[in-house]
N, C-alpha and C. Protein backbone atom coordinates (compact mmCIF):
# COMPACT_ATOMS: atom_id res chain seq x y z
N UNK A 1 23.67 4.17 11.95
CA UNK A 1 24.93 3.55 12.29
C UNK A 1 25.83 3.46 11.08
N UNK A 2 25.13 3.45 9.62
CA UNK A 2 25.76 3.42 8.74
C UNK A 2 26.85 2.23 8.27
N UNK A 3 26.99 1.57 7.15
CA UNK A 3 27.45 0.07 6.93
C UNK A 3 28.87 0.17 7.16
N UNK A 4 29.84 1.26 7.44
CA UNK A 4 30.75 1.39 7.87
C UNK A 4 31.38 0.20 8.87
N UNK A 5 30.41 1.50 10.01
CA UNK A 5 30.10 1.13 11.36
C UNK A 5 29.69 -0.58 11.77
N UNK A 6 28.82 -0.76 10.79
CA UNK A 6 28.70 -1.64 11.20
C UNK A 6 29.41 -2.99 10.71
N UNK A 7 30.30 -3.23 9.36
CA UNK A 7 31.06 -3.86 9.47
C UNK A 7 32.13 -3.92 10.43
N UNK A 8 32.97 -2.89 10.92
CA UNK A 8 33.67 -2.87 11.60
C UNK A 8 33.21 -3.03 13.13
N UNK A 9 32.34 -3.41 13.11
CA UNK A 9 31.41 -3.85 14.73
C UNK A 9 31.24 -5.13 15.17
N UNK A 10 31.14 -5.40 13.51
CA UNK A 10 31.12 -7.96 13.61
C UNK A 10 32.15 -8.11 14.61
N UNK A 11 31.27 -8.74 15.46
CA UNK A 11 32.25 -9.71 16.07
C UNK A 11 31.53 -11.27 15.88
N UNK A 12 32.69 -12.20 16.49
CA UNK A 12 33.08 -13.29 16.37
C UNK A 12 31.46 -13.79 17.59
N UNK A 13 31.07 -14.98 17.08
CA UNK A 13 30.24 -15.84 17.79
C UNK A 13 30.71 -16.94 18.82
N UNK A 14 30.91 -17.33 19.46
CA UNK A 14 31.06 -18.49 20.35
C UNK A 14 29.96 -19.11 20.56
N UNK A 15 29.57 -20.46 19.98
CA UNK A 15 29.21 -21.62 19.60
C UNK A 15 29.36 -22.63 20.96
N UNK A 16 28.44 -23.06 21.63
CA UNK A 16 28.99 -24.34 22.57
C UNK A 16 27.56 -25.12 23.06
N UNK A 17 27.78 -26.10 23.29
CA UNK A 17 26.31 -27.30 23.48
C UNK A 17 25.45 -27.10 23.90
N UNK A 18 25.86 -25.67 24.85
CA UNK A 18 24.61 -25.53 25.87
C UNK A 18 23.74 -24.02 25.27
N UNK A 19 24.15 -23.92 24.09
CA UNK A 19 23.53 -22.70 22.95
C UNK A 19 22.38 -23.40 22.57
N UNK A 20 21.15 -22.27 22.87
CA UNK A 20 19.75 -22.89 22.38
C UNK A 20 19.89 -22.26 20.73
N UNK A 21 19.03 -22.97 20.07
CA UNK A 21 19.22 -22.92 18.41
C UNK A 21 18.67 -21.16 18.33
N UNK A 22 17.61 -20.85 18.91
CA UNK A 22 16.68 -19.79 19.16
C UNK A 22 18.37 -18.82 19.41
N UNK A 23 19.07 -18.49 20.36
CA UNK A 23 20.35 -17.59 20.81
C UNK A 23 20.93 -17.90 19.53
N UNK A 24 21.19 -18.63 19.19
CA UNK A 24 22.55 -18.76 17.82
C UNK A 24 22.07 -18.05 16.97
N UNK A 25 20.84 -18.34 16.54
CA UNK A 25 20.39 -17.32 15.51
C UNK A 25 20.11 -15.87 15.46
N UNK A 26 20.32 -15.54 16.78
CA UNK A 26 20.07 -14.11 17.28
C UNK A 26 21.38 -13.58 16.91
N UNK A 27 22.30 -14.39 17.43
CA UNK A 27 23.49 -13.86 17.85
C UNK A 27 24.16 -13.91 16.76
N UNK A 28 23.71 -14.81 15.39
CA UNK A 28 24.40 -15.01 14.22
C UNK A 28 23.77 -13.40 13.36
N UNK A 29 22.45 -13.25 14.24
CA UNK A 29 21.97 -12.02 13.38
C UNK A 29 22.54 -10.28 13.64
N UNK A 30 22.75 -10.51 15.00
CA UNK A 30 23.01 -9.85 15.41
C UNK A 30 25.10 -9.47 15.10
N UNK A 31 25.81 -10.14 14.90
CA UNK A 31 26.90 -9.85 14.89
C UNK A 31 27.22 -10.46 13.48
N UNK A 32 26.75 -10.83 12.29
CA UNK A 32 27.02 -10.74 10.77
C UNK A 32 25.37 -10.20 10.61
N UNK A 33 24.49 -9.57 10.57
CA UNK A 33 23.55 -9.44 9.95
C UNK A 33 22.80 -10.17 8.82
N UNK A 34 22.80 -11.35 9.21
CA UNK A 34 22.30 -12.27 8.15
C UNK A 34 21.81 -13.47 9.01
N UNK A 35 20.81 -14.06 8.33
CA UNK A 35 20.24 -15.41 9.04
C UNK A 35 20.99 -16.61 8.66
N UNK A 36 20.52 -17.56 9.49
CA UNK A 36 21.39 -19.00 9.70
C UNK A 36 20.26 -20.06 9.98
N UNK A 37 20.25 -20.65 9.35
CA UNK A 37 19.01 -22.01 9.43
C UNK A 37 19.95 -23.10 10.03
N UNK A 38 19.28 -23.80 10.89
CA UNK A 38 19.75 -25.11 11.33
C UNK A 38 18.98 -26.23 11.82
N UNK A 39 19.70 -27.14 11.16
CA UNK A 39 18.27 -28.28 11.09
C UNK A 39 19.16 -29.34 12.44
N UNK A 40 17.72 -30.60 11.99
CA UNK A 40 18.02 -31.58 13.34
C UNK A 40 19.20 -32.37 12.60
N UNK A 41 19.79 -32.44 11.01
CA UNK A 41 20.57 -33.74 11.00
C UNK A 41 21.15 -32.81 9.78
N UNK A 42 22.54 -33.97 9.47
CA UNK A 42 23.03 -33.36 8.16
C UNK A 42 22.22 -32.86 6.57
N UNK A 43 20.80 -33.26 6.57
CA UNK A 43 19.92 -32.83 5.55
C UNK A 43 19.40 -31.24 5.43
N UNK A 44 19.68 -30.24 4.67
CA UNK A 44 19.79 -29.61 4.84
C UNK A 44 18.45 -29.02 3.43
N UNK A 45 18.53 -30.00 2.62
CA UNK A 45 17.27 -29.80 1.19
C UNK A 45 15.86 -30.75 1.91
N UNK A 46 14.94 -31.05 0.79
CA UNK A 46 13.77 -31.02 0.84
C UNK A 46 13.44 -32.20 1.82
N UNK A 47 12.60 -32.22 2.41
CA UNK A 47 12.64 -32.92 3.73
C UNK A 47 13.09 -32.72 5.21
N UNK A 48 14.30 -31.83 5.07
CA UNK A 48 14.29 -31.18 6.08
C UNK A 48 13.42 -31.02 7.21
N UNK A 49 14.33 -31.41 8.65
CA UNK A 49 13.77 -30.30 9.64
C UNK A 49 14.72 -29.67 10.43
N UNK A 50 13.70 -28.40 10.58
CA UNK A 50 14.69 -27.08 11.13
C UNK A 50 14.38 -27.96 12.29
N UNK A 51 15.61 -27.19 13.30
CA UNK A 51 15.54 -27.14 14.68
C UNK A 51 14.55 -26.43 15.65
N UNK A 52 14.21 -27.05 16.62
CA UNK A 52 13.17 -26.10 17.48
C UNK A 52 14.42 -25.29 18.20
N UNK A 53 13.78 -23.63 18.31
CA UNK A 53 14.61 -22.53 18.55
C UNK A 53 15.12 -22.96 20.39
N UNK A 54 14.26 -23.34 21.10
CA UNK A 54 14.15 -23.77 22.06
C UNK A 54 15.14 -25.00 23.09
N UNK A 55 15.64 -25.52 21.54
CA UNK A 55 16.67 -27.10 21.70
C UNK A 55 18.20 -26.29 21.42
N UNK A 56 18.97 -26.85 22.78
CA UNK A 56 20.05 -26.88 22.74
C UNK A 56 20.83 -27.84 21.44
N UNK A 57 21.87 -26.84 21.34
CA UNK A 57 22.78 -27.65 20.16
C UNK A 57 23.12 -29.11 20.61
N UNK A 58 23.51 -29.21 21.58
CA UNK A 58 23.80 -30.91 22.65
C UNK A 58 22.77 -31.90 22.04
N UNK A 59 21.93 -31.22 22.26
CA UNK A 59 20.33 -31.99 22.04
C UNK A 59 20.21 -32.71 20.41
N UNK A 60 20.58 -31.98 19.52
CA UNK A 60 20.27 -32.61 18.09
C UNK A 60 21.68 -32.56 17.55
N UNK A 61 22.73 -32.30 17.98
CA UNK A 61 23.70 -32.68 17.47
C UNK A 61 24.26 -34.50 17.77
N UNK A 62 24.53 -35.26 16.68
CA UNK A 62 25.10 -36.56 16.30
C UNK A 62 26.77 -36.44 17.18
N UNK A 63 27.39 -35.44 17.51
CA UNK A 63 28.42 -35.75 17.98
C UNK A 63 28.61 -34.69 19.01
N UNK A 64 29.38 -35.02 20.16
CA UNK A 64 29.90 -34.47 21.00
C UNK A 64 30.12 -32.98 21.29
N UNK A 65 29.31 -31.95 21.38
CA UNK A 65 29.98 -30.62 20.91
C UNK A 65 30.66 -30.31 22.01
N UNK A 66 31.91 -29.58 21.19
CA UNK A 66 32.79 -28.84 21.76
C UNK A 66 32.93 -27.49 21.46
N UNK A 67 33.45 -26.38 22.44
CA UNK A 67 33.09 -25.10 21.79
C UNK A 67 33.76 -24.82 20.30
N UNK A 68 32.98 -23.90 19.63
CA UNK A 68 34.00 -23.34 18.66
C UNK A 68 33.34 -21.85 18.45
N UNK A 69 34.29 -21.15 17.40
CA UNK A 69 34.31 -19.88 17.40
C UNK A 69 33.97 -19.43 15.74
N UNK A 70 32.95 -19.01 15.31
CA UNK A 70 32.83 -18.54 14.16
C UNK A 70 33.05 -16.48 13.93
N UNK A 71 34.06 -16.64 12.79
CA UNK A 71 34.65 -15.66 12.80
C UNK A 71 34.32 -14.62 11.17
N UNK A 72 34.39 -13.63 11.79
CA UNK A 72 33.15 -12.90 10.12
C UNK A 72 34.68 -13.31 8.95
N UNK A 73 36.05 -13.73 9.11
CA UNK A 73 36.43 -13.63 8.26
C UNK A 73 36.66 -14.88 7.23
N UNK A 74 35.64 -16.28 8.04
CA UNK A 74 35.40 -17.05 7.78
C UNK A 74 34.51 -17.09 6.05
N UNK A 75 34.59 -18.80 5.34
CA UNK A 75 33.74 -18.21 4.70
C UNK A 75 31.70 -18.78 4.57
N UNK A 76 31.00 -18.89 4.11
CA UNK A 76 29.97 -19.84 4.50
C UNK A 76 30.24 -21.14 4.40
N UNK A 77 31.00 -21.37 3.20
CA UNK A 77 31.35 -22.84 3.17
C UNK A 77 31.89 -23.74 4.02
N UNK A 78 32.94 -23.06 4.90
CA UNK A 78 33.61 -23.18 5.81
C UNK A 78 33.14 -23.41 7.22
N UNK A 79 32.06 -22.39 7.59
CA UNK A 79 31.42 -22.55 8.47
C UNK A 79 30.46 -23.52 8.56
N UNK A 80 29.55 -23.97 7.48
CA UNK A 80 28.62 -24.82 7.15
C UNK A 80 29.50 -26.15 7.11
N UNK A 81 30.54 -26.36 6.69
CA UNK A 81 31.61 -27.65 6.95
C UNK A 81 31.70 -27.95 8.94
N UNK A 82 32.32 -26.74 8.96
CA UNK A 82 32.41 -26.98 10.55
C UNK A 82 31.43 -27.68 11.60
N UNK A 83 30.06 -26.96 11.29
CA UNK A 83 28.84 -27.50 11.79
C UNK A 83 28.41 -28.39 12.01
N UNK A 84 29.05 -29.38 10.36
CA UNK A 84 28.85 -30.62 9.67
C UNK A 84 29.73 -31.28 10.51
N UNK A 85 31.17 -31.13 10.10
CA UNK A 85 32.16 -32.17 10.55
C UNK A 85 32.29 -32.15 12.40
N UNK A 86 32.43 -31.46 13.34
CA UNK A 86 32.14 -30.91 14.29
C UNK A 86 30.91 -31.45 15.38
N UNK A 87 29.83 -30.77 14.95
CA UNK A 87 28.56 -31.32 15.40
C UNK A 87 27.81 -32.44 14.74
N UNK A 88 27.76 -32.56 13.46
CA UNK A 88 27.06 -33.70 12.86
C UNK A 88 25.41 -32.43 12.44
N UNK A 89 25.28 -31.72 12.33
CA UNK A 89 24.48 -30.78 11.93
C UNK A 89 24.76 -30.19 10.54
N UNK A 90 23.29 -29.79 10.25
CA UNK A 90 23.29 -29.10 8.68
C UNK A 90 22.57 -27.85 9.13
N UNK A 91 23.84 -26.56 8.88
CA UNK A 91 23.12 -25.43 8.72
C UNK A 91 23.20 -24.66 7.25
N UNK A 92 22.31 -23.71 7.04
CA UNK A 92 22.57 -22.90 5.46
C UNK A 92 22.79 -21.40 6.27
N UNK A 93 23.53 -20.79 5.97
CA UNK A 93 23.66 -19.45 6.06
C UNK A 93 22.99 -18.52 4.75
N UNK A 94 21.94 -17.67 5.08
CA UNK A 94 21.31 -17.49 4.02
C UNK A 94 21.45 -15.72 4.09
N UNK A 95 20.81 -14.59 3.09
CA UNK A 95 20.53 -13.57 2.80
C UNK A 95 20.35 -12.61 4.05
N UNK A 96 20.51 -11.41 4.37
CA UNK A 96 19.93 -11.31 5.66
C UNK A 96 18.12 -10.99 5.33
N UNK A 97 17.73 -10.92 4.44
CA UNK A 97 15.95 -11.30 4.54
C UNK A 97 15.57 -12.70 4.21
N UNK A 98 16.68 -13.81 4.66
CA UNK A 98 16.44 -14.96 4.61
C UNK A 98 15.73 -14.90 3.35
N UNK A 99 15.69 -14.89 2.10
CA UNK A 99 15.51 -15.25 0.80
C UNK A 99 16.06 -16.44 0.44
N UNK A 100 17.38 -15.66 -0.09
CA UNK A 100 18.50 -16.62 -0.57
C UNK A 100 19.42 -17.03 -0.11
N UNK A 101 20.00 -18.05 -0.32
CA UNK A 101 21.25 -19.04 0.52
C UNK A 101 22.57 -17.75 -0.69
N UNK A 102 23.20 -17.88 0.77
CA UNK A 102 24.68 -17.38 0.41
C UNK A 102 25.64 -18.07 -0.40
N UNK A 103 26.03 -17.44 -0.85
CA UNK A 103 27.52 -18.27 -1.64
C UNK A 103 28.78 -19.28 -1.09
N UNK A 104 28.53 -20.23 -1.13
CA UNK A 104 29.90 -20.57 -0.04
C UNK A 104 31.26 -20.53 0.02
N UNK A 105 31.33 -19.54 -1.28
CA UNK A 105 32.82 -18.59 -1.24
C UNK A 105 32.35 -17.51 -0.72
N UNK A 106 31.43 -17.42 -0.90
CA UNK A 106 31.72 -15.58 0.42
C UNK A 106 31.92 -15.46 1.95
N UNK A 107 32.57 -14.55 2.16
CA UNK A 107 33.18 -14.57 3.45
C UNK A 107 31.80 -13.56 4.18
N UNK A 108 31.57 -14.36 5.82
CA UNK A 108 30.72 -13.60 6.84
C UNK A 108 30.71 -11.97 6.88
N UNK A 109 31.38 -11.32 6.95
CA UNK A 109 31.68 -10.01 6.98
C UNK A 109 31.18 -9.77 5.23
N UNK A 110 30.65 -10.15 4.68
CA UNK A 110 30.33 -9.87 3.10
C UNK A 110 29.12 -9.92 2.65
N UNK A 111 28.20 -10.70 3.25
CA UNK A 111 27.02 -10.97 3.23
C UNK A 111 26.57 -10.26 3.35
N UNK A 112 25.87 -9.29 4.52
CA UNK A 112 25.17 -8.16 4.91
C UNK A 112 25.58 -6.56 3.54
N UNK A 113 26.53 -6.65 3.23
CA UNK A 113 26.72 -5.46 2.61
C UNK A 113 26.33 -5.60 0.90
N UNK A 114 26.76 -7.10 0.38
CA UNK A 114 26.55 -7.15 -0.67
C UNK A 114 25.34 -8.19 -1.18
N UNK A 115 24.66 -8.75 -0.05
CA UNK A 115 23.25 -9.24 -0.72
C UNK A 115 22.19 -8.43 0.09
N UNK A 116 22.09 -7.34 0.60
CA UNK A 116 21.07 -6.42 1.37
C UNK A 116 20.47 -6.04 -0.30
């Protein structure tokens, strides 16, 4: 498919309460090529807990979700704010071999090409 192709293929995610954690992460993998951790509360370091893939966002989110739209021209920081302020959730957007946490000046569409 070649990295061309496939930047110019990202599309945009739609985000809404009734998204099991398990789909978001597919769909975060699938349309930026990179993984997305998301936990049950704004703690996002040691102690942590991830979300069961299985639990709707409704379910462990602290506030009300409403849809939203994450867009590759977004940047991690930005998105990881949204999550926060929004849902009351802590996610990390990380490497796509889930290694390393992304930069939160880099923009979605950037990740896959320049930390592969």
């Amino acid at each position: 498919m070649g990295l061309f192709n496939f930047v110019l293929g990202l599309k945009d995610v739609e985000v809404k309460g009734q998204t099991k954690v398990g789909t978001l992460k597919e769909d975060f993998k699938n349309s930026f090529g990179t993984e997305v951790r998301i936990y049950k509360s704004l703690n996002t370091g040691k102690g942590s807990k991830k979300a069961d893939n299985k639990s709707t966002l409704a379910s462990i989110c602290d506030k009300k979700v409403t849809s939203m739209k994450i867009k590759k021209s977004h940047t991690v920081g930005n998105i990881e704010d949204q999550f926060k302020d929004e849902m009351g959730i802590g996610i990390q957007i990380a490497s796509p071999d889930g290694k390393i946490l992304a930069p939160n000046e880099m923009k979605l569409k950037d990740i896959a090409k320049n930390m592969s």
